[in-house]
PDB file of N, CA and C in Angstrom:
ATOM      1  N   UNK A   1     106.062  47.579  52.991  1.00  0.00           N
ATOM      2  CA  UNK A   1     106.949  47.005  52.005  1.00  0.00           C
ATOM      3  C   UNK A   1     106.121  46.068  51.115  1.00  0.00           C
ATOM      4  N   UNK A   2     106.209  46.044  49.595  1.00  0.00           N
ATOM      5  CA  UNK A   2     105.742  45.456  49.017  1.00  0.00           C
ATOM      6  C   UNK A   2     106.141  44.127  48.909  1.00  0.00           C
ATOM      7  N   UNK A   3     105.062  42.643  48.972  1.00  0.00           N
ATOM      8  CA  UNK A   3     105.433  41.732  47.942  1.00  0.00           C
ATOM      9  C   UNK A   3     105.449  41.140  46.929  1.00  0.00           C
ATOM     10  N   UNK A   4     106.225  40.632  46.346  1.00  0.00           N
ATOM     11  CA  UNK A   4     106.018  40.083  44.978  1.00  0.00           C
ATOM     12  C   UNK A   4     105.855  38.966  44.898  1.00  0.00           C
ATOM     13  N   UNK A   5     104.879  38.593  44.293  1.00  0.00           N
ATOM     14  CA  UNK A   5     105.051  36.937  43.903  1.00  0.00           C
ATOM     15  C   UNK A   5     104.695  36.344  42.308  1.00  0.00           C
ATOM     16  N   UNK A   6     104.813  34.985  42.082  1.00  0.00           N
ATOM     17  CA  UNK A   6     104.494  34.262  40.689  1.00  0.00           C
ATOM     18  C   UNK A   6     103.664  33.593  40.891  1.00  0.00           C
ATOM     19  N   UNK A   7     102.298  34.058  40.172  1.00  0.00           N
ATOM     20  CA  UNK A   7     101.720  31.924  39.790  1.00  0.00           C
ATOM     21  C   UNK A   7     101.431  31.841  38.611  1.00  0.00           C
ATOM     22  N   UNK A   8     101.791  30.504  38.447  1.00  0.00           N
ATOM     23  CA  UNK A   8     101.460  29.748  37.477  1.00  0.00           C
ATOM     24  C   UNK A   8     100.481  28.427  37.058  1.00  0.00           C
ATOM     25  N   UNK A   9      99.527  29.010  36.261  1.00  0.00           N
ATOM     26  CA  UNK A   9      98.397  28.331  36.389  1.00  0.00           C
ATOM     27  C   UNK A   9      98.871  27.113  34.817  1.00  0.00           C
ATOM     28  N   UNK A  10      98.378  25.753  35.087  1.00  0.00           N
ATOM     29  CA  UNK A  10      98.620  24.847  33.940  1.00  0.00           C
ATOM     30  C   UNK A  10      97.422  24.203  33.911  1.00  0.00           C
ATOM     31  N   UNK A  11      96.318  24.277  33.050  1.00  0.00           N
ATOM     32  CA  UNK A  11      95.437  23.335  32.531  1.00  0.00           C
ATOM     33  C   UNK A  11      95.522  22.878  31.379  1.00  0.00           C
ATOM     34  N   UNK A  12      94.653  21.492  30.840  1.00  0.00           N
ATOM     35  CA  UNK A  12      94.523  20.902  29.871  1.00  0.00           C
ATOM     36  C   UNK A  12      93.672  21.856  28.927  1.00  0.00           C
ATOM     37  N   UNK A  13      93.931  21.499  27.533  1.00  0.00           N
ATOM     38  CA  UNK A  13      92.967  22.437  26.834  1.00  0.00           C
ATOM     39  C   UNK A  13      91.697  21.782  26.461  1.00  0.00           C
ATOM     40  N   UNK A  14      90.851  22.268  25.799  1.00  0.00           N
ATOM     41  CA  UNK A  14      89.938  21.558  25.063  1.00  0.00           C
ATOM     42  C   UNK A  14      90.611  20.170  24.569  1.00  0.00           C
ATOM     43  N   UNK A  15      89.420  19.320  24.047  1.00  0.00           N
ATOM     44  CA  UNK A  15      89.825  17.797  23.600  1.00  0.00           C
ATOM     45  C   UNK A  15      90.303  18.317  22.160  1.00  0.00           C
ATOM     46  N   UNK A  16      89.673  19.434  20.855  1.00  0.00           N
ATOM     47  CA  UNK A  16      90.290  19.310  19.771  1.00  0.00           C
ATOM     48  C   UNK A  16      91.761  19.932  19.582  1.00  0.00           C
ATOM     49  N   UNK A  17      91.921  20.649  20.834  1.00  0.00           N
ATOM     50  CA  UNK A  17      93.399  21.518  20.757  1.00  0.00           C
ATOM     51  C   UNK A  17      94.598  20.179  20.938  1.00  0.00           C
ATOM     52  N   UNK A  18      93.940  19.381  22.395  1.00  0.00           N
ATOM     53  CA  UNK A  18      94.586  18.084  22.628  1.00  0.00           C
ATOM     54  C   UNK A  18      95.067  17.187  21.453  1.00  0.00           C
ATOM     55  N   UNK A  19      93.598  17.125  20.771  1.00  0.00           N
ATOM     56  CA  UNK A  19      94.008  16.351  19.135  1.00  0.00           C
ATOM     57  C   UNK A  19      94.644  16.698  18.301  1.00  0.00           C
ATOM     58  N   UNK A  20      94.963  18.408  18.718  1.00  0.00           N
ATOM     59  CA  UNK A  20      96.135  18.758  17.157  1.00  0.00           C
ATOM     60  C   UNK A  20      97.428  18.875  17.796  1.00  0.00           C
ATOM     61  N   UNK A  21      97.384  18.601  19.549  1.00  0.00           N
ATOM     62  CA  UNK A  21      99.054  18.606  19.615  1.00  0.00           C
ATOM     63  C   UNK A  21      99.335  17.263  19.722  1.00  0.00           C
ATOM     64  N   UNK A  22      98.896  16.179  20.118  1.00  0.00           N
ATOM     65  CA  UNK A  22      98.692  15.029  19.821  1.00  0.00           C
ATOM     66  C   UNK A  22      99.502  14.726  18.098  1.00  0.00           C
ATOM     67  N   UNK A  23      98.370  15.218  17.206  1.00  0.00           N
ATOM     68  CA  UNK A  23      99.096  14.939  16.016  1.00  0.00           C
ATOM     69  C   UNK A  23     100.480  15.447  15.440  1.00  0.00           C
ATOM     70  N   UNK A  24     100.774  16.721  16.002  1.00  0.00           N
ATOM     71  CA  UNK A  24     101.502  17.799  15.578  1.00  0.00           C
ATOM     72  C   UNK A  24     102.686  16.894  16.233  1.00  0.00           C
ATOM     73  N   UNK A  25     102.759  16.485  17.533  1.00  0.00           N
ATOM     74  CA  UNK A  25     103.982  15.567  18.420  1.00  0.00           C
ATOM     75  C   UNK A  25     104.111  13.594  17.236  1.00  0.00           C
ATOM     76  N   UNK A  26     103.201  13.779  17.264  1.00  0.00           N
ATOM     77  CA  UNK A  26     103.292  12.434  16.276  1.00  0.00           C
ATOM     78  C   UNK A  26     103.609  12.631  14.941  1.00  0.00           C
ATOM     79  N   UNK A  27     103.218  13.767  14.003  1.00  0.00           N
ATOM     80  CA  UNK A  27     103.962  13.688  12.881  1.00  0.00           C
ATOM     81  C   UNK A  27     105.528  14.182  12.989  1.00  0.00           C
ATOM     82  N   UNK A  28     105.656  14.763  14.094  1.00  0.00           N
ATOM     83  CA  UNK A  28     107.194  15.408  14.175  1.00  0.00           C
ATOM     84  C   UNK A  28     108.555  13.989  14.670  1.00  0.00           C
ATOM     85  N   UNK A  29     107.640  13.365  15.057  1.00  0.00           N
ATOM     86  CA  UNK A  29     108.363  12.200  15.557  1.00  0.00           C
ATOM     87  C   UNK A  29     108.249  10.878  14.391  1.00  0.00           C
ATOM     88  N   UNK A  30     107.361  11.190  13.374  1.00  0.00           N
ATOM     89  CA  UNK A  30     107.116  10.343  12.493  1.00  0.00           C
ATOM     90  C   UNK A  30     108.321  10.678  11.160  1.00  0.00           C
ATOM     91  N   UNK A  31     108.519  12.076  11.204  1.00  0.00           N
ATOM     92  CA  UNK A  31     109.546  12.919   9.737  1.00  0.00           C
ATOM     93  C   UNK A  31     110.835  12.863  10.651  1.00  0.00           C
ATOM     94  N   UNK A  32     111.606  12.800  11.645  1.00  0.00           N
ATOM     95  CA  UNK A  32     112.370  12.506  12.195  1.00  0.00           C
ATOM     96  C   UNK A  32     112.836  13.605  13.039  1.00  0.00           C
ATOM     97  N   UNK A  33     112.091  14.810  13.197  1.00  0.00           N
ATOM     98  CA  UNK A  33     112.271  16.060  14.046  1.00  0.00           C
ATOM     99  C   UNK A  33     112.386  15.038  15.492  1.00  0.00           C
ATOM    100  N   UNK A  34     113.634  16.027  15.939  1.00  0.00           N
ATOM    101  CA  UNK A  34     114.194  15.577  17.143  1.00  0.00           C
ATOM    102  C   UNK A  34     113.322  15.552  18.559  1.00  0.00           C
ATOM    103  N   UNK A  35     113.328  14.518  19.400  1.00  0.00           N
ATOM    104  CA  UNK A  35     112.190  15.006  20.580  1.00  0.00           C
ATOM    105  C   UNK A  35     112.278  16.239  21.314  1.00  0.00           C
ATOM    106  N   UNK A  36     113.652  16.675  21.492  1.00  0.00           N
ATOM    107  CA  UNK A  36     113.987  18.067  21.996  1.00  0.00           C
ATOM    108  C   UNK A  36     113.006  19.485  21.621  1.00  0.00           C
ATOM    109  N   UNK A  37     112.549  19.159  19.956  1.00  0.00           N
ATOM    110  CA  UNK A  37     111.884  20.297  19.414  1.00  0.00           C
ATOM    111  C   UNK A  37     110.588  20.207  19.659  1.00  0.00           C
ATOM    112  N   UNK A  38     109.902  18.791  19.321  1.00  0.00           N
ATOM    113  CA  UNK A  38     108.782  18.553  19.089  1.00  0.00           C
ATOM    114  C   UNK A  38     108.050  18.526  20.293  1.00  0.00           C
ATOM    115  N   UNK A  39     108.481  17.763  21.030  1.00  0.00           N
ATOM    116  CA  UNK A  39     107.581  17.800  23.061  1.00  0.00           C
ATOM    117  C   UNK A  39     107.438  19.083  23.340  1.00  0.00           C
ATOM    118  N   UNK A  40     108.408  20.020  23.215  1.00  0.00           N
ATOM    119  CA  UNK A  40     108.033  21.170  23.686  1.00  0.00           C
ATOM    120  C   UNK A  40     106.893  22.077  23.185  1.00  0.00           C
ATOM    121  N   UNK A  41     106.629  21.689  21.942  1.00  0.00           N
ATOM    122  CA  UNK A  41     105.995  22.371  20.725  1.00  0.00           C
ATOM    123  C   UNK A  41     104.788  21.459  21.247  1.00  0.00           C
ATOM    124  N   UNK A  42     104.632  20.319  21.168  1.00  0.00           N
ATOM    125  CA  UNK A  42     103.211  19.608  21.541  1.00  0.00           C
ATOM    126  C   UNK A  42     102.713  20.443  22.925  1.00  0.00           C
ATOM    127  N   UNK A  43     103.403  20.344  23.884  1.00  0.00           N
ATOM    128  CA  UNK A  43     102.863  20.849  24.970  1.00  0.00           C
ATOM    129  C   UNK A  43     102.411  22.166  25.500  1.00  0.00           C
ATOM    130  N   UNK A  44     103.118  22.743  24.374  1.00  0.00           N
ATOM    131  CA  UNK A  44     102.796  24.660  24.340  1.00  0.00           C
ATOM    132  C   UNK A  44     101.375  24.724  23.726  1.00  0.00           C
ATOM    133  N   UNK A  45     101.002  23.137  22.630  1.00  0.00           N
ATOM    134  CA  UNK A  45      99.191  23.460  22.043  1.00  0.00           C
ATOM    135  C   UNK A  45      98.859  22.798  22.763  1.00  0.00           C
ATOM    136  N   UNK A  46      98.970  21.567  23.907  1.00  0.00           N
ATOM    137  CA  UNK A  46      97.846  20.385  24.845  1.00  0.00           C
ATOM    138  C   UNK A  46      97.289  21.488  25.668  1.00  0.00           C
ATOM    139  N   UNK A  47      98.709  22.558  26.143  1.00  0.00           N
ATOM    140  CA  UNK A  47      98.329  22.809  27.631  1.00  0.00           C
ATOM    141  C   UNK A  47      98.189  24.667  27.787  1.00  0.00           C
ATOM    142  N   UNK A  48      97.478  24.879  28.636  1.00  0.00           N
ATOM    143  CA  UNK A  48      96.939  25.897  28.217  1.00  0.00           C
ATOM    144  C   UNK A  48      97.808  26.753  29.890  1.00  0.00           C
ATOM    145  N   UNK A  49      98.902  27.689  29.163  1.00  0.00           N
ATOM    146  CA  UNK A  49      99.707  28.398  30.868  1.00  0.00           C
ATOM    147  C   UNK A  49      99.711  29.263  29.972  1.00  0.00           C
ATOM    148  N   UNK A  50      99.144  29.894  31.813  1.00  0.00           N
ATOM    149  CA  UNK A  50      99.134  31.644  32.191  1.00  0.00           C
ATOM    150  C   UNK A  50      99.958  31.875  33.521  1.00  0.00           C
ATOM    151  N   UNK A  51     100.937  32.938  33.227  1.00  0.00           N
ATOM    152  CA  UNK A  51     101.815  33.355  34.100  1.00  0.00           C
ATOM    153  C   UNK A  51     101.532  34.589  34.539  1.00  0.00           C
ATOM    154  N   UNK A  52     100.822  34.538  35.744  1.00  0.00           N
ATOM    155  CA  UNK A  52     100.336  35.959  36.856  1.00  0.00           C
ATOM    156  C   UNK A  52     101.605  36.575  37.879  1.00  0.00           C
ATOM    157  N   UNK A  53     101.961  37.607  37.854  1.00  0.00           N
ATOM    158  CA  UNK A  53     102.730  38.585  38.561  1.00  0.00           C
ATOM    159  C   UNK A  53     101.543  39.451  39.295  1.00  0.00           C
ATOM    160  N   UNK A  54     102.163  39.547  40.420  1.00  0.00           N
ATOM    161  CA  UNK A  54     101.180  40.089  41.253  1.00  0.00           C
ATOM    162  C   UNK A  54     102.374  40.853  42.683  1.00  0.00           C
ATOM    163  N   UNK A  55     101.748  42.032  42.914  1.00  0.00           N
ATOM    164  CA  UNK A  55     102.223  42.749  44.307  1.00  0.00           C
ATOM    165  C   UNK A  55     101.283  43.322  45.575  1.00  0.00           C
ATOM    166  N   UNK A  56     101.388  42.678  46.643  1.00  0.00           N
ATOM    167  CA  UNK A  56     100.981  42.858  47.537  1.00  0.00           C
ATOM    168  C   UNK A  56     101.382  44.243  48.546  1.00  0.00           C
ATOM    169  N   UNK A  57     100.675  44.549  48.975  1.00  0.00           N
ATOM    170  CA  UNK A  57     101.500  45.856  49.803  1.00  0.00           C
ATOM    171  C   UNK A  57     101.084  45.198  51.854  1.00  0.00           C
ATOM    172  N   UNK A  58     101.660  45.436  52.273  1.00  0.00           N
ATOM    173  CA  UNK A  58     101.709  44.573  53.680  1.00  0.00           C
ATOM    174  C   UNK A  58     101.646  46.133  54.546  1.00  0.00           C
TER     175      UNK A  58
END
């Protein structure tokens, strides 16, 4: 019987990717874009995820 599983890997990116979500979260919060939009959007350029699917056979 096969198994299935998820991982999910989360690292930091490079320091200049860091610096443009950095800015990208600070000007969005500076023009009055809501935090709801903008955190999510900063953290999709800081952080660098890969989502692995994988099956095992036992």
């Amino acid at each position: 019987m096969p198994r299935f599983g998820l991982t999910i890997d989360v690292w930091p990116r490079d320091l200049p990717f860091s610096l443009l979500g950095v800015a990208v979260a600070g000007y969005a919060h500076w023009t009055g874009v809501p935090a709801e939009v903008a955190d999510p959007v900063a953290l999709l350029i800081v952080l660098d995820i890969r989502v692995h699917r994988w099956r095992r056979r036992t």
